[in-house]
PDB file of N, CA and C in Angstrom:
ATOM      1  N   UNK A   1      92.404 104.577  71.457  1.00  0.00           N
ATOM      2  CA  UNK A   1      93.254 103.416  71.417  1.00  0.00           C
ATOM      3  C   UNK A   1      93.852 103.216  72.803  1.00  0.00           C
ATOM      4  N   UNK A   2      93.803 102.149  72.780  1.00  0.00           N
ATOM      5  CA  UNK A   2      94.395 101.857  74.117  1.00  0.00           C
ATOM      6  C   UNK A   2      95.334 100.483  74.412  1.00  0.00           C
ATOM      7  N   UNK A   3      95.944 100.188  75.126  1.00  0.00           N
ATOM      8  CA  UNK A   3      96.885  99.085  75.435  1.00  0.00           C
ATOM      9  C   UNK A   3      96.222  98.242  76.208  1.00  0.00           C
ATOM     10  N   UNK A   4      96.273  97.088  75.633  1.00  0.00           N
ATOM     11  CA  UNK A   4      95.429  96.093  76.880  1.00  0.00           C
ATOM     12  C   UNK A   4      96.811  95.048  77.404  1.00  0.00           C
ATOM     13  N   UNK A   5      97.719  94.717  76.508  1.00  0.00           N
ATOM     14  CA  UNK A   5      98.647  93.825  77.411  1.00  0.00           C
ATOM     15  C   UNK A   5     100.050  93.943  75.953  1.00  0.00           C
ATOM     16  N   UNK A   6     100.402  93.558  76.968  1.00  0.00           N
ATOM     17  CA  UNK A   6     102.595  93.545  76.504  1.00  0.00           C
ATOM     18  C   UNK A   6     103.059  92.319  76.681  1.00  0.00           C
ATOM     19  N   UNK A   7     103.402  91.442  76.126  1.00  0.00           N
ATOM     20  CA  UNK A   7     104.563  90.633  76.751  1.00  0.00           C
ATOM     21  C   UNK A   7     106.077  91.189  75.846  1.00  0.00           C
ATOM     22  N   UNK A   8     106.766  90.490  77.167  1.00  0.00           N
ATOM     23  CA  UNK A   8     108.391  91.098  77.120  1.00  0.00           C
ATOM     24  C   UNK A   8     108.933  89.575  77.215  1.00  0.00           C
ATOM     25  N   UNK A   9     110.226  89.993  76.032  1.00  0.00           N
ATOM     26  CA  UNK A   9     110.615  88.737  76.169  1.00  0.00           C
ATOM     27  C   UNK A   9     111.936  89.283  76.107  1.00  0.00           C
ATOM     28  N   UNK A  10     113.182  89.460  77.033  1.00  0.00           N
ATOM     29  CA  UNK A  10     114.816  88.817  76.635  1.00  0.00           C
ATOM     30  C   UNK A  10     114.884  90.560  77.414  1.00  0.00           C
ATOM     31  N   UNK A  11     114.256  91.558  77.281  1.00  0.00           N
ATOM     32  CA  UNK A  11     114.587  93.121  77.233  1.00  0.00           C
ATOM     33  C   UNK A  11     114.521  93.191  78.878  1.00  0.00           C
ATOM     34  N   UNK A  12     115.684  93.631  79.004  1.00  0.00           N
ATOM     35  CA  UNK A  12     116.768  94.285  80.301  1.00  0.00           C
ATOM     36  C   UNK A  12     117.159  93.210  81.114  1.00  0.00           C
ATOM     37  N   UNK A  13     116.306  93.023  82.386  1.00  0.00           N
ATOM     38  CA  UNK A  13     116.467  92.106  83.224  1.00  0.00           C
ATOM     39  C   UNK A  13     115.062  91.271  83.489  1.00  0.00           C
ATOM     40  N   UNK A  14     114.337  91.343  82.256  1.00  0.00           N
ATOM     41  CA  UNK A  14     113.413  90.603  82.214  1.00  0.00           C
ATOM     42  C   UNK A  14     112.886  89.590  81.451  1.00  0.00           C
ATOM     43  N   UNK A  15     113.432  88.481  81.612  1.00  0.00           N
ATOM     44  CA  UNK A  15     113.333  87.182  80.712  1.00  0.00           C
ATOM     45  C   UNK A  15     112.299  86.850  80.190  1.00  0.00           C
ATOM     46  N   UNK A  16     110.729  86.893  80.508  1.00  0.00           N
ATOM     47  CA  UNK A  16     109.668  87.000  80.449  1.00  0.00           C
ATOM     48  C   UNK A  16     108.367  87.365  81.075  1.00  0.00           C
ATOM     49  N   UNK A  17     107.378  87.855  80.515  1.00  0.00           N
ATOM     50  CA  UNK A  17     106.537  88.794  81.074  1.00  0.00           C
ATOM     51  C   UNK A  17     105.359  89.222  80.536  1.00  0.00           C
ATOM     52  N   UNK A  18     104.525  89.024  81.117  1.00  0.00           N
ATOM     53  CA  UNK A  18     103.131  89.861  80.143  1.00  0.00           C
ATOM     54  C   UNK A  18     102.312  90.732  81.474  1.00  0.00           C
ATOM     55  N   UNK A  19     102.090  91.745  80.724  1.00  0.00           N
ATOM     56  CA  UNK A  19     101.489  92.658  81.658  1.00  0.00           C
ATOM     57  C   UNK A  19     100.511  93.127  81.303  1.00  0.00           C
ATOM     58  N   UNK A  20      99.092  93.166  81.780  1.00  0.00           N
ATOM     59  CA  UNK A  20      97.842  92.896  81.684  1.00  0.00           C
ATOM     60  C   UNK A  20      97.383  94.971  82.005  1.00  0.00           C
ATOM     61  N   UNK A  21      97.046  95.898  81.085  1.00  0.00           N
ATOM     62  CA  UNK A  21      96.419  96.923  81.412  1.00  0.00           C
ATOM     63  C   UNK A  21      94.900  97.298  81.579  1.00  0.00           C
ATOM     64  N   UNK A  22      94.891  97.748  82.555  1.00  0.00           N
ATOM     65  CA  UNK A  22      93.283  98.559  82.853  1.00  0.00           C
ATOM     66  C   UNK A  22      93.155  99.939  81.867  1.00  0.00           C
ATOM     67  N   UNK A  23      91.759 100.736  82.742  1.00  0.00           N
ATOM     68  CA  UNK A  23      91.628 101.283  82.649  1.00  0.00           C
ATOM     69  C   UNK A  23      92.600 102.411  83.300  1.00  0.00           C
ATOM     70  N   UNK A  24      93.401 102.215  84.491  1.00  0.00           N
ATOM     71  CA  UNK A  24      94.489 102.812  85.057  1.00  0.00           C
ATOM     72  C   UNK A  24      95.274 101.594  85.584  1.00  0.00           C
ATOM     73  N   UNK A  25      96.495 102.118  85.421  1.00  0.00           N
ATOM     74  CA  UNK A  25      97.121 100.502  85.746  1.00  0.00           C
ATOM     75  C   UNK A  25      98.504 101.496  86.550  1.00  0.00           C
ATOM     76  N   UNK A  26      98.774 100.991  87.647  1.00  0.00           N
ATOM     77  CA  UNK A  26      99.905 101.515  88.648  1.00  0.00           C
ATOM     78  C   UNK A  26     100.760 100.240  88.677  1.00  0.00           C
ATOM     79  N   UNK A  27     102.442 100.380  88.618  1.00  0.00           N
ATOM     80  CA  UNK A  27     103.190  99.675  88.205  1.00  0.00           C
ATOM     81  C   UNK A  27     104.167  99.961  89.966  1.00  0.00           C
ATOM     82  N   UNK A  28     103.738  98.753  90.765  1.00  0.00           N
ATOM     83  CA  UNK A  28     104.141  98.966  92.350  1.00  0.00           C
ATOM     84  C   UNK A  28     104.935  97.889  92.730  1.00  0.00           C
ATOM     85  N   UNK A  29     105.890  97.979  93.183  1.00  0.00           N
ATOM     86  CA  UNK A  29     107.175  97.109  93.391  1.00  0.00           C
ATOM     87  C   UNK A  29     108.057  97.786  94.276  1.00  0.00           C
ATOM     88  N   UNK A  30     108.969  96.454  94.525  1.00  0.00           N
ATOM     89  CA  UNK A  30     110.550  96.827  94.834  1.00  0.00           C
ATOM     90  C   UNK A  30     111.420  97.481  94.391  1.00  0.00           C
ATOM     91  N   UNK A  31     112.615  98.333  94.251  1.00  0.00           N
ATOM     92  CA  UNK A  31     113.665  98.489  93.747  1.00  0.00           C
ATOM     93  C   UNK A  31     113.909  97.565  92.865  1.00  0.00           C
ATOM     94  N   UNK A  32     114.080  97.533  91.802  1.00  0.00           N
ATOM     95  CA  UNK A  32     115.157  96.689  91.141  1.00  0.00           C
ATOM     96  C   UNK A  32     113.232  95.691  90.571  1.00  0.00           C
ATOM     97  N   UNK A  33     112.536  96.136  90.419  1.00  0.00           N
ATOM     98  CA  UNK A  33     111.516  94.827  90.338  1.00  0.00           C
ATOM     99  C   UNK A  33     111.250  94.891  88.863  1.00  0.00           C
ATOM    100  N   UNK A  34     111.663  95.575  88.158  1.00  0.00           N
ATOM    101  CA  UNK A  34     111.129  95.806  86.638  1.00  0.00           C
ATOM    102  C   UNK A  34     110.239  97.332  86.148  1.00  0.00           C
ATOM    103  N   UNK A  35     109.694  97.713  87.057  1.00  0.00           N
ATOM    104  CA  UNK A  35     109.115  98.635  86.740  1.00  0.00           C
ATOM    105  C   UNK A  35     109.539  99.314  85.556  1.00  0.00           C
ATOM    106  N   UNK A  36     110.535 100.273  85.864  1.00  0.00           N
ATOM    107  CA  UNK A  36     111.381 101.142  84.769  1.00  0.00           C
ATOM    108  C   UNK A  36     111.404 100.405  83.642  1.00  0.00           C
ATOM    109  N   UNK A  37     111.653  99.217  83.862  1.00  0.00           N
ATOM    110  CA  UNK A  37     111.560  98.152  82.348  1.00  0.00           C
ATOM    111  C   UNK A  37     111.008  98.348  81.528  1.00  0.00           C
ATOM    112  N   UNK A  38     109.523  97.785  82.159  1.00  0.00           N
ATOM    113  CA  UNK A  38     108.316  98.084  81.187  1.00  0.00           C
ATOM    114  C   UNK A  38     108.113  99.060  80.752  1.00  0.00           C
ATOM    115  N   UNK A  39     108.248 100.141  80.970  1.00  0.00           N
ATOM    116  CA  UNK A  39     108.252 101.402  81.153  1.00  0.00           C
ATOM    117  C   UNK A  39     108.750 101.788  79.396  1.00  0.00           C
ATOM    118  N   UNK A  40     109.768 101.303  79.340  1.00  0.00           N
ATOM    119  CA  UNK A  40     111.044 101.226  78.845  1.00  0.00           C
ATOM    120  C   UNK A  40     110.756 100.810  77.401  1.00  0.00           C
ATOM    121  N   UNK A  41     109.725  99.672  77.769  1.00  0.00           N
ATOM    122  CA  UNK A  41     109.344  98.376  76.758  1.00  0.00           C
ATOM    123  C   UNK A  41     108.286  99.142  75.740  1.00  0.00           C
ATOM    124  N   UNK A  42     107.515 100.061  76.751  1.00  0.00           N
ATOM    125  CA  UNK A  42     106.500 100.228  76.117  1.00  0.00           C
ATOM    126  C   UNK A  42     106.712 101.742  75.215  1.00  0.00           C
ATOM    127  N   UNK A  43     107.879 102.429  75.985  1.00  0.00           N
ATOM    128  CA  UNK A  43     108.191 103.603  74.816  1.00  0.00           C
ATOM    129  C   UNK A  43     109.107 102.945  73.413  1.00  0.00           C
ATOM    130  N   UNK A  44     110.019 101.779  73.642  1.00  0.00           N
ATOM    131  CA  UNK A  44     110.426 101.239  72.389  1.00  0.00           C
ATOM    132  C   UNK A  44     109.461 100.755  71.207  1.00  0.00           C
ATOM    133  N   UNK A  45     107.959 100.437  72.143  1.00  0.00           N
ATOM    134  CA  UNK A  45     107.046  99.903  70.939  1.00  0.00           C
ATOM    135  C   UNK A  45     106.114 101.252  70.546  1.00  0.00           C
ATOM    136  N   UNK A  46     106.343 102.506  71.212  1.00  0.00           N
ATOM    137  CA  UNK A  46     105.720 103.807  69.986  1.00  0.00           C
ATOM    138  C   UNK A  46     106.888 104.198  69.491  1.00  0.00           C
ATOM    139  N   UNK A  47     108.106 104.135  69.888  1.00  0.00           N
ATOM    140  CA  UNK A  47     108.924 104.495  69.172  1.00  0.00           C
ATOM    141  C   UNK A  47     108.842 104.718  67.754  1.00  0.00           C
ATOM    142  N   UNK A  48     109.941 105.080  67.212  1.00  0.00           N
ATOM    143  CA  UNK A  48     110.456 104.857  65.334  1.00  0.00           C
ATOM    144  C   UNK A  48     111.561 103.729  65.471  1.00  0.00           C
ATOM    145  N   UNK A  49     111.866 103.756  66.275  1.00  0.00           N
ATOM    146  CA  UNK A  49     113.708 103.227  66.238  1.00  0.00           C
ATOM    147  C   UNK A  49     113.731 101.914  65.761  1.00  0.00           C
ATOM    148  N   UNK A  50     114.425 101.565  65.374  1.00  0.00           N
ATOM    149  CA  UNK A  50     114.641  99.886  65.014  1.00  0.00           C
ATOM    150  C   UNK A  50     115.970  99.492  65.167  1.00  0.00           C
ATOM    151  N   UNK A  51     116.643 100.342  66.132  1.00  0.00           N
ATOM    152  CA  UNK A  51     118.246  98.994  65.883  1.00  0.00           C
ATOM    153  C   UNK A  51     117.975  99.660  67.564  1.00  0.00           C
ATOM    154  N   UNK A  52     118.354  98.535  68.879  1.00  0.00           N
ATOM    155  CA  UNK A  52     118.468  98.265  69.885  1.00  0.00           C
ATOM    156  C   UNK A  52     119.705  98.558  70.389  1.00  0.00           C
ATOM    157  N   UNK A  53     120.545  98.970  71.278  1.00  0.00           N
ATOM    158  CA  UNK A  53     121.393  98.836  72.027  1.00  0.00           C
ATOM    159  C   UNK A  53     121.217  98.068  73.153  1.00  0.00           C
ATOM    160  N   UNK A  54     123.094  96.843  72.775  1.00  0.00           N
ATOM    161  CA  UNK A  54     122.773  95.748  73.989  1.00  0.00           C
ATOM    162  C   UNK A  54     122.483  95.980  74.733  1.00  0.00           C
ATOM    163  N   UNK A  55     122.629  97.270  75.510  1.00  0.00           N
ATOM    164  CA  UNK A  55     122.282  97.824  76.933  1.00  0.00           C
ATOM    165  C   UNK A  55     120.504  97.166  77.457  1.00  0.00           C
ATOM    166  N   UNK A  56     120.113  96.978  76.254  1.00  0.00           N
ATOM    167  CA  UNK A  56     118.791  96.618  76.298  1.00  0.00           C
ATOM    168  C   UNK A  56     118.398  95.029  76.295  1.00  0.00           C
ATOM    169  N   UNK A  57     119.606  94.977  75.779  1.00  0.00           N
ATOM    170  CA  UNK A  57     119.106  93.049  75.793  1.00  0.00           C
ATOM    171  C   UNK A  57     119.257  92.419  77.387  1.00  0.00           C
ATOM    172  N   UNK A  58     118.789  91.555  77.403  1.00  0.00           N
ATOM    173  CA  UNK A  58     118.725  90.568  78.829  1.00  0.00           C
ATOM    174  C   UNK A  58     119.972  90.489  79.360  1.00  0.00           C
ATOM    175  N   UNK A  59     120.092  90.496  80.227  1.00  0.00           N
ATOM    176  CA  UNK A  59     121.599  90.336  81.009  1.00  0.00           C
ATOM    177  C   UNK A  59     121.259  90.013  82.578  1.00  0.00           C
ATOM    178  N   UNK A  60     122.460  89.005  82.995  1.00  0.00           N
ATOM    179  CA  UNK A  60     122.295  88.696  84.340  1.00  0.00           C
ATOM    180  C   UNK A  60     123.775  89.567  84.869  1.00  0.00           C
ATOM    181  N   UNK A  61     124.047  89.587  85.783  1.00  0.00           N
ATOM    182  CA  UNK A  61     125.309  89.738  86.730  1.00  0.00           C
ATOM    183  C   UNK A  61     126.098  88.630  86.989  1.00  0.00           C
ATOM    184  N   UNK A  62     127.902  88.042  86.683  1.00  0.00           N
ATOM    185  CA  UNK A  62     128.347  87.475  86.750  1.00  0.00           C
ATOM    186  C   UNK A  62     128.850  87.069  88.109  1.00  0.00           C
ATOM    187  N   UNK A  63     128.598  86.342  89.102  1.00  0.00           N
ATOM    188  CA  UNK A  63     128.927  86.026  90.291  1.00  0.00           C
ATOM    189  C   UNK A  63     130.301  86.321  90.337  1.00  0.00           C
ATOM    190  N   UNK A  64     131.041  85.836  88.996  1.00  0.00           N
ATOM    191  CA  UNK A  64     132.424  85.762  90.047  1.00  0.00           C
ATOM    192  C   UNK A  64     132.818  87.069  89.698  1.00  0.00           C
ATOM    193  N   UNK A  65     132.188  88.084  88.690  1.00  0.00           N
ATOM    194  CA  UNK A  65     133.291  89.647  88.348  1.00  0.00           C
ATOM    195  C   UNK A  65     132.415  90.525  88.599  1.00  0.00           C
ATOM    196  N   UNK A  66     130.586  90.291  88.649  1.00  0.00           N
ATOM    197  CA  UNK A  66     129.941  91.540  89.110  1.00  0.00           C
ATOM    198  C   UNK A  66     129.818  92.147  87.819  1.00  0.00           C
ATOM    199  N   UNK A  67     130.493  91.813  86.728  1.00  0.00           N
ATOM    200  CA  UNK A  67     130.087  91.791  85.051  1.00  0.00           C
ATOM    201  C   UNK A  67     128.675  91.542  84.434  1.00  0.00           C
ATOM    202  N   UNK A  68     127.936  92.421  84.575  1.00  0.00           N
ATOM    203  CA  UNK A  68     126.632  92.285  83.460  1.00  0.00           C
ATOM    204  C   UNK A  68     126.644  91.330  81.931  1.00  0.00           C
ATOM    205  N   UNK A  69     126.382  90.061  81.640  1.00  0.00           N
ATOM    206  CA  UNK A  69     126.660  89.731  80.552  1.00  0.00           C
ATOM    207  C   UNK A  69     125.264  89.258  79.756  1.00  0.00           C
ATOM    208  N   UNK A  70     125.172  89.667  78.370  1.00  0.00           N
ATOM    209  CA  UNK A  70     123.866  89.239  77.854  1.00  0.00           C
ATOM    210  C   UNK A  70     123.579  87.814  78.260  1.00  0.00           C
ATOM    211  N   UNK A  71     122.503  87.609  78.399  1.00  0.00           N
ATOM    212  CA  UNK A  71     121.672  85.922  78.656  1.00  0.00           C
ATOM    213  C   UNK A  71     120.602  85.719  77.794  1.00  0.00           C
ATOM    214  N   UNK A  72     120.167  86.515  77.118  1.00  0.00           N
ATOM    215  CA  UNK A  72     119.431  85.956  75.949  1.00  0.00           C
ATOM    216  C   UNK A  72     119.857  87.094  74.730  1.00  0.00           C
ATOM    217  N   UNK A  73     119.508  86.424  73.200  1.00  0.00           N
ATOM    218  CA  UNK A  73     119.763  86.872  72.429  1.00  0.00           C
ATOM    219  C   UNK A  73     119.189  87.154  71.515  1.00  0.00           C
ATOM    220  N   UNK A  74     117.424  87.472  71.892  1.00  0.00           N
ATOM    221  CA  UNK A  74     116.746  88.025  71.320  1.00  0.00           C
ATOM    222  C   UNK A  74     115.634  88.695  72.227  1.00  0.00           C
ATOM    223  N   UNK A  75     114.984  90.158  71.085  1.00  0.00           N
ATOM    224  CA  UNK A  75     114.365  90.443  72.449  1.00  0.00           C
ATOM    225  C   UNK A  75     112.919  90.434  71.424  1.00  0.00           C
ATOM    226  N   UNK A  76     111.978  90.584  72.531  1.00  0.00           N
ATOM    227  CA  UNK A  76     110.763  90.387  71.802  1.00  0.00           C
ATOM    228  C   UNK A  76     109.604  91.478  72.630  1.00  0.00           C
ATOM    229  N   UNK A  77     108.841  92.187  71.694  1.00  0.00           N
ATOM    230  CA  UNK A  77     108.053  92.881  72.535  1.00  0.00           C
ATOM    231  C   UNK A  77     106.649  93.033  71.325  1.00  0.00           C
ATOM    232  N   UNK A  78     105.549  92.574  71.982  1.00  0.00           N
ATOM    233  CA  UNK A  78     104.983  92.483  71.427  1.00  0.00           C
ATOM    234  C   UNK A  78     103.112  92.786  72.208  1.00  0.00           C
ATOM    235  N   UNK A  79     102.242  93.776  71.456  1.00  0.00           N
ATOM    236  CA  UNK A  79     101.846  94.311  72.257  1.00  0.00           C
ATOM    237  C   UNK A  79     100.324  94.066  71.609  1.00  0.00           C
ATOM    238  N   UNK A  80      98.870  94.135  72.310  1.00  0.00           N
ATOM    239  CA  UNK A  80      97.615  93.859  71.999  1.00  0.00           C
ATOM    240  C   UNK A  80      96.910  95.281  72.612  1.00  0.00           C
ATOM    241  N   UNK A  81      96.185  96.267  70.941  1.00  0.00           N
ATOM    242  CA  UNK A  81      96.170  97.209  71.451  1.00  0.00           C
ATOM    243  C   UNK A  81      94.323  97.108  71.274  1.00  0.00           C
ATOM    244  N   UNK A  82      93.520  97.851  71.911  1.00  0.00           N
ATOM    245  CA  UNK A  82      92.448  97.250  71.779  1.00  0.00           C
ATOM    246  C   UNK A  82      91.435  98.839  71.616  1.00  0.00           C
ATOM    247  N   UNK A  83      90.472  99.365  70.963  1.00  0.00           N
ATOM    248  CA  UNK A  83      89.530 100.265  70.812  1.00  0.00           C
ATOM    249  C   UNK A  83      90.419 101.007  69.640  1.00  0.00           C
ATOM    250  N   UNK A  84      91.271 100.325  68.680  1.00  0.00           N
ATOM    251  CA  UNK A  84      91.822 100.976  67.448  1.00  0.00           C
ATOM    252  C   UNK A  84      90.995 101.869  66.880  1.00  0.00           C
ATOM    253  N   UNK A  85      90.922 103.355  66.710  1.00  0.00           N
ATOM    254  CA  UNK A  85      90.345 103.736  65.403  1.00  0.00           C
ATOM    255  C   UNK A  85      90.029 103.323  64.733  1.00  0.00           C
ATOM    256  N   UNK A  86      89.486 103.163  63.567  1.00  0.00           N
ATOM    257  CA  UNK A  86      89.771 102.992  62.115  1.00  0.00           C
ATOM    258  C   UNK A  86      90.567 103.735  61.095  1.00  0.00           C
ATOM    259  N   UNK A  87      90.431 104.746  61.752  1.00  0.00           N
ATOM    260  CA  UNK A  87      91.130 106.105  61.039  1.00  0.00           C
ATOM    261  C   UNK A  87      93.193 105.733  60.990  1.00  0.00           C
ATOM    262  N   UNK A  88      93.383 104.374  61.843  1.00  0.00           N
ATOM    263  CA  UNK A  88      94.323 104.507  62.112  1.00  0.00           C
ATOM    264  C   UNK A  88      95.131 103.108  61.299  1.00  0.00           C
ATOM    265  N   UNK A  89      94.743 102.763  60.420  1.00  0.00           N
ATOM    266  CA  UNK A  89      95.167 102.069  59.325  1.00  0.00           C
ATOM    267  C   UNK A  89      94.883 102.612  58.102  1.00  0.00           C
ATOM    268  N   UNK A  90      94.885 103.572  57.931  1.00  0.00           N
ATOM    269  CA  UNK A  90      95.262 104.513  56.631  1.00  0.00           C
ATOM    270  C   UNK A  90      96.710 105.027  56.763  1.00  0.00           C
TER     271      UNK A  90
END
């Protein structure tokens, strides 16, 4: 099994996003570019967990206090996994 693509919708500082996987896929950026995000995105979708902490929802930085405040209010992650088992819908 394998992951062929993610989109992210509302989760951290990333409003939207789809990210396209290879056969090896290197995640190369700036500081601050999302990386860790996805990262992030993609252990919440093997996870078990089902209740989120806002820490996770979208948020910008408030110009005038430097206050992190949510900006969207839903998050969405949703993923296309491709060479499934069969063994793996039992």
């Amino acid at each position: 099994m394998r992951l062929h693509r993610l989109e992210i919708s509302g989760f951290k500082r990333i409003h939207s996003a789809t990210v396209e996987f290879g056969e090896a896929t290197f995640l190369i950026g700036a500081n601050n570019a999302g990386k860790s995000s996805v990262l992030q995105a993609v252990e919440w979708l093997l996870s078990a967990r089902t209740v989120m902490d806002q820490c996770f929802y979208c948020s910008e930085a408030d110009p005038d206090t430097g206050e992190n405040k949510i900006s969207c209010k839903t998050v969405t992650l949703e993923a296309e996994f491709r060479d499934v088992p069969d063994q793996s819908s039992e």
